[in-house]
PDB file of N, CA and C in Angstrom:
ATOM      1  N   UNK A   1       0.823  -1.192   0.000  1.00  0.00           N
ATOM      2  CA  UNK A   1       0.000   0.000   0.000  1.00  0.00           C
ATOM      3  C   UNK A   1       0.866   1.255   0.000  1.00  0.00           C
ATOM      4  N   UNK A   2       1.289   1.426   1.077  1.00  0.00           N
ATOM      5  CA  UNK A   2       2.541   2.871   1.295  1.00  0.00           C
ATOM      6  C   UNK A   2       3.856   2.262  -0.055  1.00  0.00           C
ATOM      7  N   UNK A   3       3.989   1.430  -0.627  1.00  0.00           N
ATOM      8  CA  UNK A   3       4.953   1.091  -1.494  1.00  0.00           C
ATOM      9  C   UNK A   3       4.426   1.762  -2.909  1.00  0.00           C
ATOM     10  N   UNK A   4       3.190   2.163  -2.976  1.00  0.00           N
ATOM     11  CA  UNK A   4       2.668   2.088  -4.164  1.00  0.00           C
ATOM     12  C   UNK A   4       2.429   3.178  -4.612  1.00  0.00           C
ATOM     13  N   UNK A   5       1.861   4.132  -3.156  1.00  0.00           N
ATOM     14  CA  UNK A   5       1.996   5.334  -2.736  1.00  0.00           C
ATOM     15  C   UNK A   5       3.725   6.391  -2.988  1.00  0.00           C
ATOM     16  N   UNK A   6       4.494   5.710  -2.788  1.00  0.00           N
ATOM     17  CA  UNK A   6       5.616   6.137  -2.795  1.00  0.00           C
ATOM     18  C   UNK A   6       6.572   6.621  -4.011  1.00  0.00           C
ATOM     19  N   UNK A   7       6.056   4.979  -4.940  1.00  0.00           N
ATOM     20  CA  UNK A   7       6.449   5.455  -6.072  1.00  0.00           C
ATOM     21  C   UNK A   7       5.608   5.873  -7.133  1.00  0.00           C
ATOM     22  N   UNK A   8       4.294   6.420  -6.377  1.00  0.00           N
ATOM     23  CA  UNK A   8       3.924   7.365  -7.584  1.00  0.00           C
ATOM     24  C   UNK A   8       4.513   8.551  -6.792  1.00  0.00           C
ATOM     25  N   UNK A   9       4.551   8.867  -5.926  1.00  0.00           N
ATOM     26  CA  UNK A   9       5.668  10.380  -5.372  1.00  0.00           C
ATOM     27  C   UNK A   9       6.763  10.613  -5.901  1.00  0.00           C
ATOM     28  N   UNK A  10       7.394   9.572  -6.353  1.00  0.00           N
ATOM     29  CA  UNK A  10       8.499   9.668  -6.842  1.00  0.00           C
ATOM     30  C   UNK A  10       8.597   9.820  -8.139  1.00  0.00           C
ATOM     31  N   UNK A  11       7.550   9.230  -8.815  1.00  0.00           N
ATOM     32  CA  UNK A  11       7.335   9.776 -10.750  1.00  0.00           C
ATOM     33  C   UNK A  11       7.423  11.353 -10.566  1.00  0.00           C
ATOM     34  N   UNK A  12       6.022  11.874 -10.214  1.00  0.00           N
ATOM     35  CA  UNK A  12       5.552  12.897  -9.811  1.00  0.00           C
ATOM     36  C   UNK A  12       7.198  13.979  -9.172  1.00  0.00           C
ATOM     37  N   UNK A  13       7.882  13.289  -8.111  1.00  0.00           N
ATOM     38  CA  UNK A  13       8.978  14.511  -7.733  1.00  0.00           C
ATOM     39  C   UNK A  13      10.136  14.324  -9.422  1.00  0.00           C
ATOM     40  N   UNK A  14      10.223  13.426  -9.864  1.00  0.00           N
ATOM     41  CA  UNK A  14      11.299  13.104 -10.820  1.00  0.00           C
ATOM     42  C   UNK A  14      11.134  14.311 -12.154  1.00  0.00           C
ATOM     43  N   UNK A  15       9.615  13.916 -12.126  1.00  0.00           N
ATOM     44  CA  UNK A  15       8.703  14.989 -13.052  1.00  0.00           C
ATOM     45  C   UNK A  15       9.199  16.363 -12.815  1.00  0.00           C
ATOM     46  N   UNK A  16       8.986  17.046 -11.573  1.00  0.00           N
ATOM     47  CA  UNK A  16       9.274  18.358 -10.988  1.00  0.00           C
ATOM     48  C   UNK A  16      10.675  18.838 -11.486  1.00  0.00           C
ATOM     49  N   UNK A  17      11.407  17.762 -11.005  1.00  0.00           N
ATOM     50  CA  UNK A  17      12.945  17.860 -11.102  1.00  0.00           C
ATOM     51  C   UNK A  17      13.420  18.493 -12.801  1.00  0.00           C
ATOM     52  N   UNK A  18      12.529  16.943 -13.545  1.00  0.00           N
ATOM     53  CA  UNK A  18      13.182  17.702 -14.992  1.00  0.00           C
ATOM     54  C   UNK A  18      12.101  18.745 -15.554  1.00  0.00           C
ATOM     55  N   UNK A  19      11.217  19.407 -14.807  1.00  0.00           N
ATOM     56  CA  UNK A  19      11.038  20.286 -15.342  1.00  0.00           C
ATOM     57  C   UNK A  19      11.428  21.785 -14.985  1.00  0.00           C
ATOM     58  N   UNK A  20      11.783  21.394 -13.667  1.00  0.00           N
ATOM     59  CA  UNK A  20      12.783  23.310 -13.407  1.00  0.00           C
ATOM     60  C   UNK A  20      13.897  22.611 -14.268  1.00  0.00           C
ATOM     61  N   UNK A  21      14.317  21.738 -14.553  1.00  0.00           N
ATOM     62  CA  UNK A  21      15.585  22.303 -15.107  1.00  0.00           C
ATOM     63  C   UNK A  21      15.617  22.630 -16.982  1.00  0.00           C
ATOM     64  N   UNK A  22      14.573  22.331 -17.319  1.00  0.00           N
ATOM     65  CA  UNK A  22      13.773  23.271 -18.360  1.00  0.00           C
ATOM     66  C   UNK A  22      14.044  24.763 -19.028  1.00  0.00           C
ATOM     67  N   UNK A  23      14.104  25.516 -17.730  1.00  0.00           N
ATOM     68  CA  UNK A  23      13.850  26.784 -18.224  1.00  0.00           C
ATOM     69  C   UNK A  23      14.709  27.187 -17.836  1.00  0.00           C
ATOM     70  N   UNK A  24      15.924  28.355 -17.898  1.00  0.00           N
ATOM     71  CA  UNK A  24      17.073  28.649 -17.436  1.00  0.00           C
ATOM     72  C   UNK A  24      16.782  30.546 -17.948  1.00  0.00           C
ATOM     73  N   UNK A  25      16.381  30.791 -16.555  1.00  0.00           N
ATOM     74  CA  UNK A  25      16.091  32.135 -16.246  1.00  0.00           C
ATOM     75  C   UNK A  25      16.759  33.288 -16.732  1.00  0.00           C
ATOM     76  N   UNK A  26      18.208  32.963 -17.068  1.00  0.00           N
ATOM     77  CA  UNK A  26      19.473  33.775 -16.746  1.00  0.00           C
ATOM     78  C   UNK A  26      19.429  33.693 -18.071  1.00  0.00           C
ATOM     79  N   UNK A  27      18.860  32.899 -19.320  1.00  0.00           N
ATOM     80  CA  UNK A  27      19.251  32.664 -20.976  1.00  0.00           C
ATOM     81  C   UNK A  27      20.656  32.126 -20.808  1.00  0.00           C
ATOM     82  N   UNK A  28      21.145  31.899 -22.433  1.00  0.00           N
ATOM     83  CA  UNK A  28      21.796  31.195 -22.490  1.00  0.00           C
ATOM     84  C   UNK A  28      23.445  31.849 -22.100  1.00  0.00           C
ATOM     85  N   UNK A  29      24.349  30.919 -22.060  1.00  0.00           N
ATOM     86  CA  UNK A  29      25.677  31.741 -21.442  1.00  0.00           C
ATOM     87  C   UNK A  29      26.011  32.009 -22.412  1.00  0.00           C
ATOM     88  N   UNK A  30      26.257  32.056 -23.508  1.00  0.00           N
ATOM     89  CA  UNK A  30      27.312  32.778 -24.776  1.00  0.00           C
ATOM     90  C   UNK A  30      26.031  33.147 -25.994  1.00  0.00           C
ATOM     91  N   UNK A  31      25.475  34.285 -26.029  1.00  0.00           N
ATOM     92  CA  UNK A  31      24.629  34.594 -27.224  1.00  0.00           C
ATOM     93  C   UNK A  31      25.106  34.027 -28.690  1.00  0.00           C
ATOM     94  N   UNK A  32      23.878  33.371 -29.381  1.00  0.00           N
ATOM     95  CA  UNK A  32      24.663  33.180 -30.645  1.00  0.00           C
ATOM     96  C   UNK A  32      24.847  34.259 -31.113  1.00  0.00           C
ATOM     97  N   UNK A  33      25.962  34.570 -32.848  1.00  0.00           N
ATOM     98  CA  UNK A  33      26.182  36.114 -33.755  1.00  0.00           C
ATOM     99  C   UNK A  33      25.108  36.637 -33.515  1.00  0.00           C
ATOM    100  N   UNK A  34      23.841  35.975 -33.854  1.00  0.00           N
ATOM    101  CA  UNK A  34      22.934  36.860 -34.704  1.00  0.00           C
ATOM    102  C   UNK A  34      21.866  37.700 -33.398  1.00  0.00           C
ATOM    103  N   UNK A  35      22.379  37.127 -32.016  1.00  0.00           N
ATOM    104  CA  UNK A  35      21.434  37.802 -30.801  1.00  0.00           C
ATOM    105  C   UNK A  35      22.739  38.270 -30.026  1.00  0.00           C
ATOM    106  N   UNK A  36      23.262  38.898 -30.714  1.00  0.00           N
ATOM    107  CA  UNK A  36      24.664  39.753 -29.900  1.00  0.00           C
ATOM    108  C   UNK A  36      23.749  41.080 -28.997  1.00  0.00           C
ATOM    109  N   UNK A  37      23.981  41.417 -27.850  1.00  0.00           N
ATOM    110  CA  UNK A  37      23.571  42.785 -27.490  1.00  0.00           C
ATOM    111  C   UNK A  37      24.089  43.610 -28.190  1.00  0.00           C
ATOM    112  N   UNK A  38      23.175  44.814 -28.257  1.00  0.00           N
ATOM    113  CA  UNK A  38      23.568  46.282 -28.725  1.00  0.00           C
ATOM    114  C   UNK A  38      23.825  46.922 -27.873  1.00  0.00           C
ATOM    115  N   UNK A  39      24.736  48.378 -28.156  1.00  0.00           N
ATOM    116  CA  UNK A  39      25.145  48.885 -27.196  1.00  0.00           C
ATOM    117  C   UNK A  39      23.789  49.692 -27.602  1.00  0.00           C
ATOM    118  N   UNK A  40      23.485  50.830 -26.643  1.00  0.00           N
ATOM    119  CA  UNK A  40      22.494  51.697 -26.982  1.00  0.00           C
ATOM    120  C   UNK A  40      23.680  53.221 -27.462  1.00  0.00           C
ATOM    121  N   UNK A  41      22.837  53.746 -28.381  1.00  0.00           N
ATOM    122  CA  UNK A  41      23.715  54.637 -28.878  1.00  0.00           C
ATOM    123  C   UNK A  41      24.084  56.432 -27.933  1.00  0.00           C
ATOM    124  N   UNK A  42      24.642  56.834 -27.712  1.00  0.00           N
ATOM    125  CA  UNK A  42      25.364  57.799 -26.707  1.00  0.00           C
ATOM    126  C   UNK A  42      24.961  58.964 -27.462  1.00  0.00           C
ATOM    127  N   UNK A  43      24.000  59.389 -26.954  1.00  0.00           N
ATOM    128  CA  UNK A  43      23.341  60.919 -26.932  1.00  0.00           C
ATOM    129  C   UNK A  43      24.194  62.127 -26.432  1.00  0.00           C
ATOM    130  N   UNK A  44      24.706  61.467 -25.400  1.00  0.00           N
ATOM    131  CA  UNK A  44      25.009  62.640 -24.795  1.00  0.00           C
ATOM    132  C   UNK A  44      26.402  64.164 -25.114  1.00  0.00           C
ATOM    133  N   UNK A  45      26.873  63.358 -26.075  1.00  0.00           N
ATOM    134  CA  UNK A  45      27.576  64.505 -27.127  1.00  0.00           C
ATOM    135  C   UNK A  45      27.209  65.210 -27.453  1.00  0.00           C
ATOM    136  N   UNK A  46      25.646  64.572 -28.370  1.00  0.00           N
ATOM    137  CA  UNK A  46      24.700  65.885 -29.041  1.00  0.00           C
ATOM    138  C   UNK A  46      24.484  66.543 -27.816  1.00  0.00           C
ATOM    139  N   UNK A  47      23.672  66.143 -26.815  1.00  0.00           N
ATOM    140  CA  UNK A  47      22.926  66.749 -25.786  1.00  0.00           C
ATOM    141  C   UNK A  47      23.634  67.930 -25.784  1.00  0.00           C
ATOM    142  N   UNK A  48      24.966  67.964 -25.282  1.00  0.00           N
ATOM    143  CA  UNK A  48      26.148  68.693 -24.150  1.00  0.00           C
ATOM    144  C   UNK A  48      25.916  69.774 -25.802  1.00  0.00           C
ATOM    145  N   UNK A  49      25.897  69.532 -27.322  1.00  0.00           N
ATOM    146  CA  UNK A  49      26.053  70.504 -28.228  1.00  0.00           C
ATOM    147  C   UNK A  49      25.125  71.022 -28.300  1.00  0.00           C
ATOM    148  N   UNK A  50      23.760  70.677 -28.282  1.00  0.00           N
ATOM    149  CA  UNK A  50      22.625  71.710 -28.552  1.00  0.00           C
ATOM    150  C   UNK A  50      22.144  72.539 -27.566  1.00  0.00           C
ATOM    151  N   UNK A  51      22.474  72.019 -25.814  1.00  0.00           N
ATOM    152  CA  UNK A  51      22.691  72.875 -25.194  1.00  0.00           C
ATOM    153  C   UNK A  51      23.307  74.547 -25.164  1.00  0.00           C
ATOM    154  N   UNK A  52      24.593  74.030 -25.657  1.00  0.00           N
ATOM    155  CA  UNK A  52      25.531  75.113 -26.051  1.00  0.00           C
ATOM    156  C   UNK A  52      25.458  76.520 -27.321  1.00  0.00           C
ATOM    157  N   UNK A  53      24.867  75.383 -28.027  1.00  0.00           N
ATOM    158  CA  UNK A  53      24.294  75.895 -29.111  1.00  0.00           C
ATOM    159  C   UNK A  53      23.189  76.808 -28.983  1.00  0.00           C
ATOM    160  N   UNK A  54      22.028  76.337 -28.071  1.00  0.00           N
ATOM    161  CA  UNK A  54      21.349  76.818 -27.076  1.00  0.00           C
ATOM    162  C   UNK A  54      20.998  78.148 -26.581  1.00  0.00           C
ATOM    163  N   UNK A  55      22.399  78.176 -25.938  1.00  0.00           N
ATOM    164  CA  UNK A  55      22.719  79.049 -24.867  1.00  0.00           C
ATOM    165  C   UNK A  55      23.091  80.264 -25.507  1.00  0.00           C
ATOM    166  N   UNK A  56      24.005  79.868 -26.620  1.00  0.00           N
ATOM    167  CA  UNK A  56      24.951  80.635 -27.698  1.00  0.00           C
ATOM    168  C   UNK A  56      23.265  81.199 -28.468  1.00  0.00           C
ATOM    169  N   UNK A  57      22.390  80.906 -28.788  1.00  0.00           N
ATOM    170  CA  UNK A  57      21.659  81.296 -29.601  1.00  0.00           C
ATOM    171  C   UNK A  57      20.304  82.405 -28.867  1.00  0.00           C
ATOM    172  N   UNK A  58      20.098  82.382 -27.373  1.00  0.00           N
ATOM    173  CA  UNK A  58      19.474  83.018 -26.427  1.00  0.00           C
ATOM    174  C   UNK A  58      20.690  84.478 -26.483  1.00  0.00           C
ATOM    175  N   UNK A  59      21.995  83.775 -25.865  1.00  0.00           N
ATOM    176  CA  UNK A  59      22.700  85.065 -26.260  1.00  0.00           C
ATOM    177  C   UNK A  59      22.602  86.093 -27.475  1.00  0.00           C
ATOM    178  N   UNK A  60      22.703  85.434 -28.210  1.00  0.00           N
ATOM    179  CA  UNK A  60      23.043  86.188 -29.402  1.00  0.00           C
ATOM    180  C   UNK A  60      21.822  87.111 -29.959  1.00  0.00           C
ATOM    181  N   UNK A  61      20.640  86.192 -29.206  1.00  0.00           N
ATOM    182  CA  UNK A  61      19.257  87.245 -29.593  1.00  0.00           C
ATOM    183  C   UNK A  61      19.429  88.475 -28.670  1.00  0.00           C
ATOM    184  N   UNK A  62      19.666  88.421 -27.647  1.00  0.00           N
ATOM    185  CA  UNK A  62      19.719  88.934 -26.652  1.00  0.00           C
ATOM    186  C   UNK A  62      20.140  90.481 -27.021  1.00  0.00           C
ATOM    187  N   UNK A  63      21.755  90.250 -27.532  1.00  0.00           N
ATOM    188  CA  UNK A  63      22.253  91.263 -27.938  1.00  0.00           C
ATOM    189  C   UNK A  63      21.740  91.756 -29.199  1.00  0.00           C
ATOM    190  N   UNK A  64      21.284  90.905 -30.095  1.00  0.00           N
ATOM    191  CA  UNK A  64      20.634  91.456 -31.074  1.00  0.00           C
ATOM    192  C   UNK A  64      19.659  92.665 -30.436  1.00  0.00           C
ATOM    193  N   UNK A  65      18.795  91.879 -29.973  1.00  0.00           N
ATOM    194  CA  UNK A  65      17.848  93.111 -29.367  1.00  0.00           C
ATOM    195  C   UNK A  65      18.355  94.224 -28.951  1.00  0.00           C
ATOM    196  N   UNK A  66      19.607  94.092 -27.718  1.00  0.00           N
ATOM    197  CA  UNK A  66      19.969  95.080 -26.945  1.00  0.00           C
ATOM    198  C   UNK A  66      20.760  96.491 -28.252  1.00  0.00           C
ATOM    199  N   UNK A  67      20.985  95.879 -28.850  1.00  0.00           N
ATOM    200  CA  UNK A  67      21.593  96.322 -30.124  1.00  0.00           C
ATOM    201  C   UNK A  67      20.724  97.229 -31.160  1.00  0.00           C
ATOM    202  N   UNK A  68      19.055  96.815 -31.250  1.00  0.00           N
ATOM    203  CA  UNK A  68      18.123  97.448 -31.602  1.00  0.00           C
ATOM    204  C   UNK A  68      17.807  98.399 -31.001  1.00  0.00           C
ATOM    205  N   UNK A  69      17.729  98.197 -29.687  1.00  0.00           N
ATOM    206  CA  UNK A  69      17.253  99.074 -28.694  1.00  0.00           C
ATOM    207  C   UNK A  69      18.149 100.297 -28.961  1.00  0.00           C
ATOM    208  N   UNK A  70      19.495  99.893 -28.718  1.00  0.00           N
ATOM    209  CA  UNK A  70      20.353 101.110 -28.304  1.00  0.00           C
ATOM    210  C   UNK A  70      20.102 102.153 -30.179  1.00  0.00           C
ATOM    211  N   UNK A  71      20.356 101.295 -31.068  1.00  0.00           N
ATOM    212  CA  UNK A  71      20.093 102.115 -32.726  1.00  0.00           C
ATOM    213  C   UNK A  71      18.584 103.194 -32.144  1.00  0.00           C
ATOM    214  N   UNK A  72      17.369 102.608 -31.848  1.00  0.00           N
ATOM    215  CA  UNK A  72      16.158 103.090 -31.592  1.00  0.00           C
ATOM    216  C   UNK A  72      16.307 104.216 -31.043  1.00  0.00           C
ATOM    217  N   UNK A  73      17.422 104.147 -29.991  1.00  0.00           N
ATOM    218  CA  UNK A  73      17.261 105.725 -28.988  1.00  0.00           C
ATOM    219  C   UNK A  73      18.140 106.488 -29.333  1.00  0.00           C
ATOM    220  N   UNK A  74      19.589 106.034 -29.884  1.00  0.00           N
ATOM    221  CA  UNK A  74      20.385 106.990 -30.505  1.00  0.00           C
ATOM    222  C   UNK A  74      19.579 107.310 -31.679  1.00  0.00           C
ATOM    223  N   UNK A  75      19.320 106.934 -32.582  1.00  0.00           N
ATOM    224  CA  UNK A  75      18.378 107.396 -34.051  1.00  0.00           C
ATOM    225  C   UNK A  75      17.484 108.504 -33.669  1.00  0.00           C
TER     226      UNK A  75
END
């Protein structure tokens, strides 16, 4: 009775066994060529330039204006 019991527990745990080892969470250890990671591409060059560019272009109105102004009242 408990003999019979036992080894169906034991199909059943054997079962368990090969099936976690199934799935491997972590993927595989060496990607094949064609699933190589990408790097993601580095913005932050542009960023740091259009900033500057930016800044340089607020200026430059700036004085433009101040530049109008001053023609306006000398004129």
């Amino acid at each position: 009775m408990y003999l019979n019991l036992l080894l169906r527990l034991k199909k059943i745990h054997n079962l368990v066994e090969f099936r976690q080892g199934d799935f491997d969470p972590f993927g595989p250890n060496d990607p094949t060529p064609s699933q190589r990671k990408r790097k993601p591409p580095r913005f932050e060059f542009l960023g740091a330039i259009g900033l500057l560019l930016g800044i340089f272009g607020v200026l430059g109105f700036l004085i433009f204006q101040a530049v109008l102004f001053i023609n306006y009242i000398a004129g």
